[in-house]
PDB file of N, CA and C in Angstrom:
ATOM      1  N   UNK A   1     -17.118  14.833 -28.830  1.00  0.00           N
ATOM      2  CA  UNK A   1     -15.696  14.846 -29.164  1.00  0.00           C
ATOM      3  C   UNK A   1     -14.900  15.613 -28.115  1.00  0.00           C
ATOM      4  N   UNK A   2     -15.348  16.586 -27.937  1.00  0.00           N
ATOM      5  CA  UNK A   2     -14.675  17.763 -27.198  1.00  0.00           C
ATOM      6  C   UNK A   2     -14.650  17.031 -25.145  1.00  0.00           C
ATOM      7  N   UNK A   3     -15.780  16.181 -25.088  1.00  0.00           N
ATOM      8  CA  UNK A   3     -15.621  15.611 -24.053  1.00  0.00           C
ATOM      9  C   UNK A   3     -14.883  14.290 -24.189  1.00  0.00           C
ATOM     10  N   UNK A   4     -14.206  13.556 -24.775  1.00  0.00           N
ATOM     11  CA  UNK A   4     -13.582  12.741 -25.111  1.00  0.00           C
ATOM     12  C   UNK A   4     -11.976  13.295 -25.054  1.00  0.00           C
ATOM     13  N   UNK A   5     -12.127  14.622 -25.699  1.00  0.00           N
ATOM     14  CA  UNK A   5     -10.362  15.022 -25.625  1.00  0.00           C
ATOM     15  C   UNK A   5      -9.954  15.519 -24.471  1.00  0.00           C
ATOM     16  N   UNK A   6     -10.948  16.062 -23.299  1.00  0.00           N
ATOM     17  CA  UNK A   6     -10.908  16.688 -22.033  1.00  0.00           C
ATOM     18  C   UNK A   6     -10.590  15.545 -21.224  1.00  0.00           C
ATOM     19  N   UNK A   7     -11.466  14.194 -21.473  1.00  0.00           N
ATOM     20  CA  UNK A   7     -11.043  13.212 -21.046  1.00  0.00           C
ATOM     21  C   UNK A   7      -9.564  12.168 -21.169  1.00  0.00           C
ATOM     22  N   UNK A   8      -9.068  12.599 -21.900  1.00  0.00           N
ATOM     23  CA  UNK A   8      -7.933  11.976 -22.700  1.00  0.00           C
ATOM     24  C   UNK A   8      -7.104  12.876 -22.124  1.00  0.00           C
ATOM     25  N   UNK A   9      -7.482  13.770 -21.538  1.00  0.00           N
ATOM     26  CA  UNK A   9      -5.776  15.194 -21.636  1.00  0.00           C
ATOM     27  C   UNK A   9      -5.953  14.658 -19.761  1.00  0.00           C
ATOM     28  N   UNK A  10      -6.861  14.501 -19.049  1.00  0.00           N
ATOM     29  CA  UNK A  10      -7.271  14.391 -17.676  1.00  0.00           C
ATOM     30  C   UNK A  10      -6.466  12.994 -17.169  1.00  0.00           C
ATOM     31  N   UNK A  11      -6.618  12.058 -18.505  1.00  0.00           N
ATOM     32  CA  UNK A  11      -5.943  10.622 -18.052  1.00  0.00           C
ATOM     33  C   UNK A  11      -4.704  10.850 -18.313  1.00  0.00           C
ATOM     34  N   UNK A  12      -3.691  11.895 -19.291  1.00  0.00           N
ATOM     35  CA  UNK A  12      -2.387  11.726 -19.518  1.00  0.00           C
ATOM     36  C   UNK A  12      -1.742  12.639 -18.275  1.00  0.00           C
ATOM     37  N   UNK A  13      -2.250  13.887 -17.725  1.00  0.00           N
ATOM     38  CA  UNK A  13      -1.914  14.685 -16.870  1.00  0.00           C
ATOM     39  C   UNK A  13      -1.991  13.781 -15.521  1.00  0.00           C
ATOM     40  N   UNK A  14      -3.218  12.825 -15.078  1.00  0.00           N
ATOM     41  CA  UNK A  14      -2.623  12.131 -14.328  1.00  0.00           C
ATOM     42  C   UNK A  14      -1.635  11.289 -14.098  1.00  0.00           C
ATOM     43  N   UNK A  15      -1.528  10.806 -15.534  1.00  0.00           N
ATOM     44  CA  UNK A  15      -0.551   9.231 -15.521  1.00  0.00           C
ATOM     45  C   UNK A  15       0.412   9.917 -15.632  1.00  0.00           C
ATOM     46  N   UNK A  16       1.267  11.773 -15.805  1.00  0.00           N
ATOM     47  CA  UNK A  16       2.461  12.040 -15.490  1.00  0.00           C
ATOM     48  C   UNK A  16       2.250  12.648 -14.013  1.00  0.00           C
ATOM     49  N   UNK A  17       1.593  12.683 -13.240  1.00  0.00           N
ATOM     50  CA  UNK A  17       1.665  13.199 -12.053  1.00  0.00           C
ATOM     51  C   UNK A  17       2.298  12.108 -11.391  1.00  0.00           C
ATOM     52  N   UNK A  18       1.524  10.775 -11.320  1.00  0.00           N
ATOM     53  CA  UNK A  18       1.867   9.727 -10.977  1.00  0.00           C
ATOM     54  C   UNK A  18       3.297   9.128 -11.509  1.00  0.00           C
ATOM     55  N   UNK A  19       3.930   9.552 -11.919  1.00  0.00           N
ATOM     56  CA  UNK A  19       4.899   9.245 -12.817  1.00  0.00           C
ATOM     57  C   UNK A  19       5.968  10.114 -11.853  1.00  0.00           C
ATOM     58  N   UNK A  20       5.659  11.380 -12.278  1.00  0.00           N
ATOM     59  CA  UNK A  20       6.448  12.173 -11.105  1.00  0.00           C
ATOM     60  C   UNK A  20       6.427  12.035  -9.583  1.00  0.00           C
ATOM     61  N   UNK A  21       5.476  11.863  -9.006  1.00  0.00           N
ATOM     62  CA  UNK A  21       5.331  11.215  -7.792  1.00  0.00           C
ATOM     63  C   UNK A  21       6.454  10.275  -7.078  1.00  0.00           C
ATOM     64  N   UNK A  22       6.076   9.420  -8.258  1.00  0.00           N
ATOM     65  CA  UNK A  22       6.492   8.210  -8.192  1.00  0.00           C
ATOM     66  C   UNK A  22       8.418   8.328  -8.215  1.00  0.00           C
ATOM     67  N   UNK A  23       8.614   9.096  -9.697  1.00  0.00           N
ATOM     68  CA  UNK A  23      10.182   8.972  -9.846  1.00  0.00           C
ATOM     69  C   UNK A  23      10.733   9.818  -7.902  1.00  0.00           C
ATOM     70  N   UNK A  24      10.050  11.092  -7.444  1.00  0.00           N
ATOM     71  CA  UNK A  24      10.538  11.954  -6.255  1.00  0.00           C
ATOM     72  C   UNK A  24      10.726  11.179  -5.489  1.00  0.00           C
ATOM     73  N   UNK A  25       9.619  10.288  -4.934  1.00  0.00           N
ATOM     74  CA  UNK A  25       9.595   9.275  -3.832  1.00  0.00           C
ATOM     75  C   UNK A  25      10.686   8.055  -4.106  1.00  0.00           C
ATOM     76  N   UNK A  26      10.992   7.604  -5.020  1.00  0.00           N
ATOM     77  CA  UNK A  26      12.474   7.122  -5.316  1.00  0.00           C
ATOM     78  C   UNK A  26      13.450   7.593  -5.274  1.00  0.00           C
ATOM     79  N   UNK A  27      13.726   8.535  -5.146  1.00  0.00           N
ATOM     80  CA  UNK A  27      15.027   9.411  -4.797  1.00  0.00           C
ATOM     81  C   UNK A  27      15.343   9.411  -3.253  1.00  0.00           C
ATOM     82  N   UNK A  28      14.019  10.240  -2.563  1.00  0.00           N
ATOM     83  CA  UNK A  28      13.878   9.949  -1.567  1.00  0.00           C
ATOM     84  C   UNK A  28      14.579   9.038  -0.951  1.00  0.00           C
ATOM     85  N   UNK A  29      13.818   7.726  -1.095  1.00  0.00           N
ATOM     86  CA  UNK A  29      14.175   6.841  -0.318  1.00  0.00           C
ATOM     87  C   UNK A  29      15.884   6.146  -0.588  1.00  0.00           C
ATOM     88  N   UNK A  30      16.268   6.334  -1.860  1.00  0.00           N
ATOM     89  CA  UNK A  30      17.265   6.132  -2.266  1.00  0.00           C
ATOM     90  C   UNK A  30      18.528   7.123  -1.652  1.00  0.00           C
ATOM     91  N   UNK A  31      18.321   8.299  -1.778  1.00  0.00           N
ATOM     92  CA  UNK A  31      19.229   9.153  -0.788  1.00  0.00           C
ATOM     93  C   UNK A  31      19.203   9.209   0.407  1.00  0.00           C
ATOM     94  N   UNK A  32      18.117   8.598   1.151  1.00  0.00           N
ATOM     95  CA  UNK A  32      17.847   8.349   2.598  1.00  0.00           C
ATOM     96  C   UNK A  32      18.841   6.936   2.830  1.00  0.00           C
ATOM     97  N   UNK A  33      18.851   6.151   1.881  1.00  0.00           N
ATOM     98  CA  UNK A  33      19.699   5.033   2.794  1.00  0.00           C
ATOM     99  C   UNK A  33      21.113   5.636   2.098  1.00  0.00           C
ATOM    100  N   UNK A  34      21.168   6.120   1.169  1.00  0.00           N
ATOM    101  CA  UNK A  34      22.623   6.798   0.815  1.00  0.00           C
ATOM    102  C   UNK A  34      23.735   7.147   2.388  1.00  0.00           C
ATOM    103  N   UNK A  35      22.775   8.481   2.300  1.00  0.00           N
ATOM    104  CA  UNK A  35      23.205   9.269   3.493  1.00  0.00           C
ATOM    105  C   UNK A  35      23.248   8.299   4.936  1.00  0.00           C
ATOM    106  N   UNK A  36      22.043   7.107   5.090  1.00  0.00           N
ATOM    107  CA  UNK A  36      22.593   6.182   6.190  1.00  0.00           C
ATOM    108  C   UNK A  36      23.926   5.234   6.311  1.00  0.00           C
ATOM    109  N   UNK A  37      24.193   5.069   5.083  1.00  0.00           N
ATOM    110  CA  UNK A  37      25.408   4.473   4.302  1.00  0.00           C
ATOM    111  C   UNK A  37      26.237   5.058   4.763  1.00  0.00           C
ATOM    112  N   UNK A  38      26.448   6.139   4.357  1.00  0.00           N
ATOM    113  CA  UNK A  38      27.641   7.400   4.742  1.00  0.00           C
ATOM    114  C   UNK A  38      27.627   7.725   6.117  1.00  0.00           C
ATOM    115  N   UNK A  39      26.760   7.562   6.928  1.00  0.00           N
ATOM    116  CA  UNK A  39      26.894   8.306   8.429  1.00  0.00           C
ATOM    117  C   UNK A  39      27.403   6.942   8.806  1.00  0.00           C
ATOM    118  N   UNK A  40      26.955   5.453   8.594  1.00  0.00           N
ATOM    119  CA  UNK A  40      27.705   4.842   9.377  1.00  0.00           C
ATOM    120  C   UNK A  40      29.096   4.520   9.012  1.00  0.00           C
ATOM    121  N   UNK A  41      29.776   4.348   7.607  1.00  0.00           N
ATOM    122  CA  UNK A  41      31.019   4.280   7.400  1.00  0.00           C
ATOM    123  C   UNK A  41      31.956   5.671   8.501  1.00  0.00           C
ATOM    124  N   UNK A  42      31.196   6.574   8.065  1.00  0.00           N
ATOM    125  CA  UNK A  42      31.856   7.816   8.985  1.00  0.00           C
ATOM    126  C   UNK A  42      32.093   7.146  10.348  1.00  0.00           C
ATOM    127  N   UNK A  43      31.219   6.618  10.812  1.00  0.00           N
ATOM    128  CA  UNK A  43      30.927   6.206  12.065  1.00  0.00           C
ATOM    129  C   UNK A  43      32.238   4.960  12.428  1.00  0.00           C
ATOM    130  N   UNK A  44      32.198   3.712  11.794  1.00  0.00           N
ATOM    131  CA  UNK A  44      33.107   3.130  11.293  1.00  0.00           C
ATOM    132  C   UNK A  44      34.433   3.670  11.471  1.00  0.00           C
ATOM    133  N   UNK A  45      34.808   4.693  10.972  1.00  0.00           N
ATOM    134  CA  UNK A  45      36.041   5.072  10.719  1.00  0.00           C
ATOM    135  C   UNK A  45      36.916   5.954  11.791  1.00  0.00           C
ATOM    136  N   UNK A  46      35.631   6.526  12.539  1.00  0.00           N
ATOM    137  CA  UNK A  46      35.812   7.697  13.417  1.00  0.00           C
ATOM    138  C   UNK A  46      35.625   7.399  14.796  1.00  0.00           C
ATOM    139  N   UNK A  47      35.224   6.287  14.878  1.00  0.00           N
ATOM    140  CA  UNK A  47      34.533   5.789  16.539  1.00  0.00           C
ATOM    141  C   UNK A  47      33.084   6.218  16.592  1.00  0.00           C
TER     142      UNK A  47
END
């Protein structure tokens, strides 16, 4: 039993690591073309 619940707590702690991982690296990349967005309108506007 007791190795069954160690196992069960091992698969949920991963599947939120991966979860978190996952949501950071979307931001990431999402504020990375943000900010490319914004430097070229700047760019655009300013010469």
């Amino acid at each position: 039993m007791s190795n069954e619940s160690d196992s069960k707590s091992r698969d949920e702690n991963g599947a939120g690591i991966v979860f978190a991982v996952g949501i950071i690296a979307f931001f990431i990349v999402y504020w990375y073309f943000e900010i490319q967005s914004v430097r070229e309108l700047l760019e655009m506007a300013y010469g």
